[in-house]
Protein backbone atom coordinates (compact mmCIF):
# COMPACT_ATOMS: atom_id res chain seq x y z
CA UNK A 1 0.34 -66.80 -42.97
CA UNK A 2 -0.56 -63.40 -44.04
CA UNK A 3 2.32 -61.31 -44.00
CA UNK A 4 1.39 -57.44 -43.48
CA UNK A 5 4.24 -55.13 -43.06
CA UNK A 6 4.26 -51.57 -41.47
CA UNK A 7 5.19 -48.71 -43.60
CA UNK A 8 2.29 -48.54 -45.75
CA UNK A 9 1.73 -44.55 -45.40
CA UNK A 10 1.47 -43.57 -48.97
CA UNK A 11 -0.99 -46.65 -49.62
CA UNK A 12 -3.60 -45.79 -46.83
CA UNK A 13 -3.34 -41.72 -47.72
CA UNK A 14 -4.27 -43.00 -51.13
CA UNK A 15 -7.13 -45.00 -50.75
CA UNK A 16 -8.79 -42.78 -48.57
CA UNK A 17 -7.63 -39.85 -50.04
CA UNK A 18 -5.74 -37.71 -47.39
CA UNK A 19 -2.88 -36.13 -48.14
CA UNK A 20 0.09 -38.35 -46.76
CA UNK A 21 1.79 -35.54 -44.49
CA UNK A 22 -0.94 -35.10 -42.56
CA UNK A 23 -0.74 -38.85 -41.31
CA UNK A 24 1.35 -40.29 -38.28
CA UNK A 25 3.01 -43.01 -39.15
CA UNK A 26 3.67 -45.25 -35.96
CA UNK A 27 3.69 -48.88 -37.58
CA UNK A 28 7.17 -47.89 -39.03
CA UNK A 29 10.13 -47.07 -36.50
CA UNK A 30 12.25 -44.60 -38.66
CA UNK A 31 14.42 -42.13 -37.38
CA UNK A 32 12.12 -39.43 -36.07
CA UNK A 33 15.22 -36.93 -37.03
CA UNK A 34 15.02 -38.36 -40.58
CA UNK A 35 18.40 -38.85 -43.02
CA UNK A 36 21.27 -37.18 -42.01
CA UNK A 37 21.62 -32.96 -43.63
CA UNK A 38 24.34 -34.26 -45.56
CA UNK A 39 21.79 -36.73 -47.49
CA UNK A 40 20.73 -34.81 -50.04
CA UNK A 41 22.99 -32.55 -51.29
CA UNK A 42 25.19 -35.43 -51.46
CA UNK A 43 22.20 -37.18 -53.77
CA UNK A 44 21.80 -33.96 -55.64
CA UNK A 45 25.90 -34.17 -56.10
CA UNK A 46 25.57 -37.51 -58.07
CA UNK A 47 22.31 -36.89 -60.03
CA UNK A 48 24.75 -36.48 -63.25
CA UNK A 49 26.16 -39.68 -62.61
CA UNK A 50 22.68 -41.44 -63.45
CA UNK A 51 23.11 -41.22 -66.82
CA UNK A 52 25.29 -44.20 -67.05
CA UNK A 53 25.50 -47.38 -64.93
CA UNK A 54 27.22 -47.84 -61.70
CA UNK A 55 29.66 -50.27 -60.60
CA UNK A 56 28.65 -53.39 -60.84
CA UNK A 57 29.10 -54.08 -56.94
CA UNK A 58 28.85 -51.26 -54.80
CA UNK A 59 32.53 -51.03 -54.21
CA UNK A 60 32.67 -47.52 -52.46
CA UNK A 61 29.03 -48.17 -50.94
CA UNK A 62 31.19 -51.45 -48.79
CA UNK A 63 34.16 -49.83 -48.15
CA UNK A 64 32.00 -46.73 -45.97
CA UNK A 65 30.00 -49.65 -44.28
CA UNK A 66 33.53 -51.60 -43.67
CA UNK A 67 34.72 -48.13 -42.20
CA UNK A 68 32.00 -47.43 -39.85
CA UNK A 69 31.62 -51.47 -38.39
CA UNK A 70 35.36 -52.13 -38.52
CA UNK A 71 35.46 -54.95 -40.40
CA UNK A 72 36.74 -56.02 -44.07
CA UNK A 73 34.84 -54.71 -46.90
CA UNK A 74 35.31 -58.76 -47.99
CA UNK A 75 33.24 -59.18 -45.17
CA UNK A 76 30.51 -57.14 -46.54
CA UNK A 77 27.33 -57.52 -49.13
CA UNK A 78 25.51 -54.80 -50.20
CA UNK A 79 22.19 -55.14 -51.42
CA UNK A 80 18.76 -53.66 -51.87
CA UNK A 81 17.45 -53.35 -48.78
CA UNK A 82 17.12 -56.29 -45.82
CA UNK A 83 14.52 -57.91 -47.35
CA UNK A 84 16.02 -58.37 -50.90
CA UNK A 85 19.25 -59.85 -49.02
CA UNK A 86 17.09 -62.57 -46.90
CA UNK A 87 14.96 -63.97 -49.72
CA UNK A 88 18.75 -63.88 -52.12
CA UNK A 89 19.86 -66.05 -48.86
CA UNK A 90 16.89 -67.97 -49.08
CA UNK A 91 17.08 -68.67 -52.64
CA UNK A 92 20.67 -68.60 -53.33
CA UNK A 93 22.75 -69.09 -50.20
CA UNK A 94 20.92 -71.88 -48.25
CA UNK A 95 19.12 -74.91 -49.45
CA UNK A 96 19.12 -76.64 -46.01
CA UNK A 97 16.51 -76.83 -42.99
CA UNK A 98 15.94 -73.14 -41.44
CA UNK A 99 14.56 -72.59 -37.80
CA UNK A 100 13.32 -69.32 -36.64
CA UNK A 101 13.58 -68.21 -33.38
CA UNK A 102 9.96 -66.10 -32.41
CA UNK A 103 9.25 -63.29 -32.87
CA UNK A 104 11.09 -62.75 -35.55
CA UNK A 105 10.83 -59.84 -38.09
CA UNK A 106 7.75 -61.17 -40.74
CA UNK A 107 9.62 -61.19 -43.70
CA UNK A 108 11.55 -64.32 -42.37
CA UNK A 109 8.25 -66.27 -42.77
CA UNK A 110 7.74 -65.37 -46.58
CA UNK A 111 11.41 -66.09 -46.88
CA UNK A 112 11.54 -69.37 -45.36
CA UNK A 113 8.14 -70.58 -45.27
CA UNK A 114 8.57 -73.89 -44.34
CA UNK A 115 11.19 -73.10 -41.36
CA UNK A 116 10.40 -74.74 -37.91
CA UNK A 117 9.17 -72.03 -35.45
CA UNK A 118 11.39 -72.28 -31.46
CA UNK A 119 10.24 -70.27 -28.63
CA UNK A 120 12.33 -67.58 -27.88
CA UNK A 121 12.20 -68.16 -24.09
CA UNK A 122 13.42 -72.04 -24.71
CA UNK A 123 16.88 -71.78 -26.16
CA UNK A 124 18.10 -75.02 -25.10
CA UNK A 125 15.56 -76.79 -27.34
CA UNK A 126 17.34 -74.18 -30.42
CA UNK A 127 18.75 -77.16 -33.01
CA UNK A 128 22.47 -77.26 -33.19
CA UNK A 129 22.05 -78.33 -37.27
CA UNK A 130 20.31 -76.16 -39.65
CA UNK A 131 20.22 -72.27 -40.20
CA UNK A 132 19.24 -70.51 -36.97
CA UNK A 133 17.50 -66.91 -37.13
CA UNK A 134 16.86 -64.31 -34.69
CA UNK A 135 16.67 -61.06 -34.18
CA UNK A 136 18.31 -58.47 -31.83
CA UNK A 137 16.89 -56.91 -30.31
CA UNK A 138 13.65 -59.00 -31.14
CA UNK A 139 11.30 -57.77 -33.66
CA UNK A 140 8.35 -57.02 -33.02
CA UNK A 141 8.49 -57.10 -29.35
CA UNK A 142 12.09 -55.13 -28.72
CA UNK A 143 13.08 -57.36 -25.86
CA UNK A 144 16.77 -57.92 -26.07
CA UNK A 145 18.25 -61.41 -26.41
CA UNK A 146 20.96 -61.66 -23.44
CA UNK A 147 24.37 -61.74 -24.93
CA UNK A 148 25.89 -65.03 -23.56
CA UNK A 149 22.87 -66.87 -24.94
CA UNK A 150 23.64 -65.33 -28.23
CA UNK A 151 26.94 -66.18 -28.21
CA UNK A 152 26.41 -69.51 -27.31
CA UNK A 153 23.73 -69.91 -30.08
CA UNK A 154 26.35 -68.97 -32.54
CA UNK A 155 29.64 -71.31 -31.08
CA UNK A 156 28.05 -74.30 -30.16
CA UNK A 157 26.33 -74.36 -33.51
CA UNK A 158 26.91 -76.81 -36.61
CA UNK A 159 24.82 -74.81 -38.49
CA UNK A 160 24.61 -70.75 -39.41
CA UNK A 161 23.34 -68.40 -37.53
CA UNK A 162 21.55 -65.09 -39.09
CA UNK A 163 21.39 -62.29 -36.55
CA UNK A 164 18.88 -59.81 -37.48
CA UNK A 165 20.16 -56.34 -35.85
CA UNK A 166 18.03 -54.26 -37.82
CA UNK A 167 17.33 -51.94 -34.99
CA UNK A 168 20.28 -52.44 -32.92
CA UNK A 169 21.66 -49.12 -33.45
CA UNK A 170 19.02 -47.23 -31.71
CA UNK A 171 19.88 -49.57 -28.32
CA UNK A 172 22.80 -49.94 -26.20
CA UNK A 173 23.11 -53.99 -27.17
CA UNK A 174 26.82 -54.83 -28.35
CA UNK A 175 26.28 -56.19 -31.99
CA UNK A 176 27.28 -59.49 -33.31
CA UNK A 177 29.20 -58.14 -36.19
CA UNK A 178 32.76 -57.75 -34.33
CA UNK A 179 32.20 -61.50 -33.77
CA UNK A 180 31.92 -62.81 -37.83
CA UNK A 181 35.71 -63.11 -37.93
CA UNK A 182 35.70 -65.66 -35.02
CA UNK A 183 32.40 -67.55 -36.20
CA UNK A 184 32.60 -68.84 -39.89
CA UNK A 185 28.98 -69.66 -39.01
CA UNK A 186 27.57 -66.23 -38.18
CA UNK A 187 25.43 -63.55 -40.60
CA UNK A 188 24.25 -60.30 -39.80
CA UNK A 189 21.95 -59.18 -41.31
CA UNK A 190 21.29 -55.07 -41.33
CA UNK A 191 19.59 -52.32 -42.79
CA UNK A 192 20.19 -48.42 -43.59
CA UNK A 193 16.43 -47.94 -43.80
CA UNK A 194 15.56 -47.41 -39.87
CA UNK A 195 18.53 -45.67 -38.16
CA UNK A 196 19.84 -43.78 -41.36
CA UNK A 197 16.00 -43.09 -42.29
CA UNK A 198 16.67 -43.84 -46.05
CA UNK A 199 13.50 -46.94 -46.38
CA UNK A 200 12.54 -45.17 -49.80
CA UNK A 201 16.38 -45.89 -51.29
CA UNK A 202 16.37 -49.72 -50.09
CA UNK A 203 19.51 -50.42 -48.67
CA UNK A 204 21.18 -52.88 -46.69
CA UNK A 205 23.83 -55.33 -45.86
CA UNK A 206 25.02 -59.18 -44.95
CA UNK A 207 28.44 -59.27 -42.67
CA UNK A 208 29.90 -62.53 -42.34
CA UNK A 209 33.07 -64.03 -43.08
CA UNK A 210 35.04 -63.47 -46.12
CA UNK A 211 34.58 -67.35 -47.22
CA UNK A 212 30.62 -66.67 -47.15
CA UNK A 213 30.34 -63.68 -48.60
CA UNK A 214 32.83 -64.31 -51.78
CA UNK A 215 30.14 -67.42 -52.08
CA UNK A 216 27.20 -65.32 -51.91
CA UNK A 217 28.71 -62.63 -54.08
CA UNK A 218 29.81 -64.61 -57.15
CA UNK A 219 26.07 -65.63 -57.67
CA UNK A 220 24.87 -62.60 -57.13
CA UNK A 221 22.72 -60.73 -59.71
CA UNK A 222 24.50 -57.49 -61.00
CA UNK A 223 23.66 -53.64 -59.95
CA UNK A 224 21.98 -54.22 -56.52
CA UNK A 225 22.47 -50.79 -55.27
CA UNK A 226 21.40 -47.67 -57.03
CA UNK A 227 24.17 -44.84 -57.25
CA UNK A 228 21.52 -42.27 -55.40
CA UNK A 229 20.89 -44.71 -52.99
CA UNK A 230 25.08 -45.27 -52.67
CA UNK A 231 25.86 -41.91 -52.45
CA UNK A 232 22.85 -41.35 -49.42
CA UNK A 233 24.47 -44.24 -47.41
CA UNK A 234 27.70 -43.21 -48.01
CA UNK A 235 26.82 -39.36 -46.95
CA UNK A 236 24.63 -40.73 -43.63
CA UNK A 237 27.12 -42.72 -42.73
CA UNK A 238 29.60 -40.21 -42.15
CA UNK A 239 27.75 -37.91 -39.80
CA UNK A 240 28.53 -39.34 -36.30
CA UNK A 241 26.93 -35.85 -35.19
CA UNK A 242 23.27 -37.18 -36.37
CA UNK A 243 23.73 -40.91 -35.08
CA UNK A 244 24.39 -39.24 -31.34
CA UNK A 245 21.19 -36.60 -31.89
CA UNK A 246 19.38 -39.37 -32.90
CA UNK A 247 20.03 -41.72 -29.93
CA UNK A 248 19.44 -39.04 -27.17
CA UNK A 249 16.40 -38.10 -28.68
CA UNK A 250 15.02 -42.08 -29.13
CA UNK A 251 16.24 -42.48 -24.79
CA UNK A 252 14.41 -39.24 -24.18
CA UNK A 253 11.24 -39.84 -26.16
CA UNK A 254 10.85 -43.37 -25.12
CA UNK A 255 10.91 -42.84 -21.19
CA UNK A 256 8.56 -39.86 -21.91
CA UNK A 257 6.33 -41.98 -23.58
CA UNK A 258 6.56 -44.99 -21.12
CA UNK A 259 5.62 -42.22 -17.75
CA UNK A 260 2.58 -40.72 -20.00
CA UNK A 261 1.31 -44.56 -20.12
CA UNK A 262 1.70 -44.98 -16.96
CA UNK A 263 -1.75 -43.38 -15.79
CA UNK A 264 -3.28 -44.66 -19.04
CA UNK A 265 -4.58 -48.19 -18.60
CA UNK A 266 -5.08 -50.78 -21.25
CA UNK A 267 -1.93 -50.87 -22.57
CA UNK A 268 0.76 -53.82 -21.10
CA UNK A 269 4.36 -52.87 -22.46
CA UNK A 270 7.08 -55.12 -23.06
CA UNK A 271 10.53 -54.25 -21.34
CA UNK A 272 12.13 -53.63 -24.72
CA UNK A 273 15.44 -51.67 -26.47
CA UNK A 274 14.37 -50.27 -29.96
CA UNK A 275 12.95 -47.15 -30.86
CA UNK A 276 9.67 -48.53 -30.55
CA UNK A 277 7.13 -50.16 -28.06
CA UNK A 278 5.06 -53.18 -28.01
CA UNK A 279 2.31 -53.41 -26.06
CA UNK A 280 -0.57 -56.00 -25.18
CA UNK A 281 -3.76 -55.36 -25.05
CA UNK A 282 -7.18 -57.15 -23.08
CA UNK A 283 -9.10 -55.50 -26.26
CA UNK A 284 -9.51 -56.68 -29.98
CA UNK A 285 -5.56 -54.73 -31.38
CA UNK A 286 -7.78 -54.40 -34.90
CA UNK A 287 -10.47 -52.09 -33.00
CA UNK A 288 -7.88 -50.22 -31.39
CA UNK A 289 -5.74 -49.87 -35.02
CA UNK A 290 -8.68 -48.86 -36.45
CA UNK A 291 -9.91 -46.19 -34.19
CA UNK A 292 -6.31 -44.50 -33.99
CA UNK A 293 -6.67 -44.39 -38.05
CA UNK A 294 -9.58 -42.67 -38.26
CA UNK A 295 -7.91 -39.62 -36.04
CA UNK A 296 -4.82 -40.56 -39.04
CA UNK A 297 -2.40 -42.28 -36.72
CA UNK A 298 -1.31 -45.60 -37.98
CA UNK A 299 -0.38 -48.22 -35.23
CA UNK A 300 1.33 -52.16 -35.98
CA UNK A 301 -1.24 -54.68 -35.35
CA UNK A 302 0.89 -57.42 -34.35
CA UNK A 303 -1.72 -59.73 -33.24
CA UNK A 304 -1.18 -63.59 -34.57
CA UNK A 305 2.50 -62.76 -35.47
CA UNK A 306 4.49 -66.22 -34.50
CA UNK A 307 5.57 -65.70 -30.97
CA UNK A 308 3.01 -63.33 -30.04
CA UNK A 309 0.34 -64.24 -27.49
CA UNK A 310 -3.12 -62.11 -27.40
CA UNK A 311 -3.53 -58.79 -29.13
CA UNK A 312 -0.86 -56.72 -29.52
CA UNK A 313 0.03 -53.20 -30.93
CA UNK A 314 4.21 -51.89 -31.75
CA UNK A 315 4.15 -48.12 -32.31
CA UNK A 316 6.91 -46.25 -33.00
CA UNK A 317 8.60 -43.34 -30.96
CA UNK A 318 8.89 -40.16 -32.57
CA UNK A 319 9.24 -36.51 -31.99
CA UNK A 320 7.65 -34.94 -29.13
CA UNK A 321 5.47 -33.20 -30.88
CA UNK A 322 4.36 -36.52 -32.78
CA UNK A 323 4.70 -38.68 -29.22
CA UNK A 324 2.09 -36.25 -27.81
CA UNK A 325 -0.70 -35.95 -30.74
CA UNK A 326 -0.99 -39.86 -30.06
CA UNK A 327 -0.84 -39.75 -26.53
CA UNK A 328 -3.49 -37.85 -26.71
CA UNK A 329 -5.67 -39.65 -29.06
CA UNK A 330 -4.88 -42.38 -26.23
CA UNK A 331 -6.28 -40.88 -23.29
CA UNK A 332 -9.23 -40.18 -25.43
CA UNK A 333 -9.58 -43.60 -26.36
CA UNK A 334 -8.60 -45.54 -22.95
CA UNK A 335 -9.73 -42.70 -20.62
CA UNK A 336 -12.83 -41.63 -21.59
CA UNK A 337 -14.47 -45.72 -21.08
């Protein structure tokens, strides 16, 4: 399959020659606040530090992580964003059969392109051998996975689970990584490039138990993590004060957005948790992409993803001010028929 990712701002402003800051984004779902203040001065603090290399693992980087989940720093691994830790999984830490539970986030498919593809809705036919992944909440669609058929995913397993909770800090859903020291079986799999807003640094991290991760970590390649990129996590991760901004403002902004839809029709949303919506659609999702970019609004086509039945759209909720230039490129598009 064809994997197209959201995110692709700079390219599109490029070839058709806007200028990038005049674009909404919506196939990405960043933090509308963006990185934490404390970001970049603590990124201008280390700029002298470039100059030579940084630790070979990202010692400091796993400790701050370790801190803010509660868990061991052995039970961390650092890396260059989510997607270079799946495919180092995929190449390095598993050689066995993979199934993927769908939706599931695209860049499983590239990873693991030969995995079996399970219905979400059908766990009891989820093998008990094998690596199992999933996301949570579910990506594209945001619907949350109930938490006693997660759990029993994970203990009644022979095989690994990987939980992806790339967006789980935007929700209310408890995440799996408390769990890793009970389950030998268990990864999670998450990212500092959506909550933390730092997609442009790549950075992100495996939890599991101390056992797997000293495995994956003496094969892994040297200097993963940048020291900018170290010092940005480190910095976002210590400002509680942004997280809570950030998660009043995602509740707010989504209901908002879900009662201005209300007397729009052509739009069928999915009862999800992230900071973004997903939406069927009885037109073509390309014609409706398309139209929103030519006002410069970029939406997540997510029709033919695995999982995904009809045409579909995900857009991403932002600022109000943002939230209500595409709401009302929407009325003007489903109103006005």
């Amino acid at each position: 399959m064809n994997i197209v990712h959201g995110g692709n701002l700079f390219a599109i402003a490029r070839d058709r020659g806007w200028d990038w800051r005049e674009v909404l984004d919506l196939s990405a779902s960043i933090n509308p606040l963006g990185p934490s203040p404390a970001v970049r001065p603590a990124i201008i603090e280390e700029l002298d530090r470039i100059a030579h290399y940084p630790g070979q693992e990202p010692v400091d980087l796993e400790a701050a992580l370790a801190e803010a989940w509660n868990v061991p720093a052995s039970s961390i691994l650092a890396g260059s964003g989510a997607t270079e830790l799946v495919h180092y999984v995929a190449r390095s830490g598993w050689r066995g059969p993979v199934s993927l539970v769908t939706p599931v986030w695209s860049e499983f498919y590239r990873a693991f392109p030969h995995a079996l593809r399970l219905p979400l809705d059908e766990p009891e036919k989820w093998p008990s051998r094998g690596l199992l992944v999933l996301g949570q909440p579910v990506n594209p669609t945001g619907i949350a996975i109930p938490e006693e058929i997660l759990r029993r995913a994970i203990a009644g397993r022979e095989g690994p689970v990987l939980v992806d909770e790339s967006f789980i800090e935007f929700t209310t859903l408890e995440s799996a990584v408390p769990w890793c020291h009970l389950h030998p079986n268990l990864l999670v799999l998450r990212t500092l490039s959506k909550f933390q807003a730092l997609p442009g640094l790549r950075i992100g991290a495996l939890v599991g138990s101390g056992d797997w991760m000293a495995k994956l970590r003496g094969r892994r390649e040297p200097w993963q993590v940048n020291a900018l990129a170290a010092a940005a996590a480190r910095a976002a991760l210590s400002d509680s004060a942004h997280a809570t901004r950030t998660r009043s403002l995602i509740e707010e902004e989504r209901s908002w957005l879900l009662e201005q839809f209300d007397s729009i029709n052509g739009l069928c949303f999915a009862p999800g948790a992230a900071n973004f919506l997903f939406a069927q659609t009885d037109r073509p999702a390309a014609e409706i992409c398309d139209w929103f970019l030519g006002r410069k609004i970029i939406l997540r086509n997510c029709t033919g993803l695995p999982g995904v039945s009809g045409d579909a759209v995900r857009f991403a909720v932002r600022t109000r001010e943002e939230n209500q230039r595409f709401v009302d490129a929407a009325r003007e598009l489903f109103c006005d028929d």
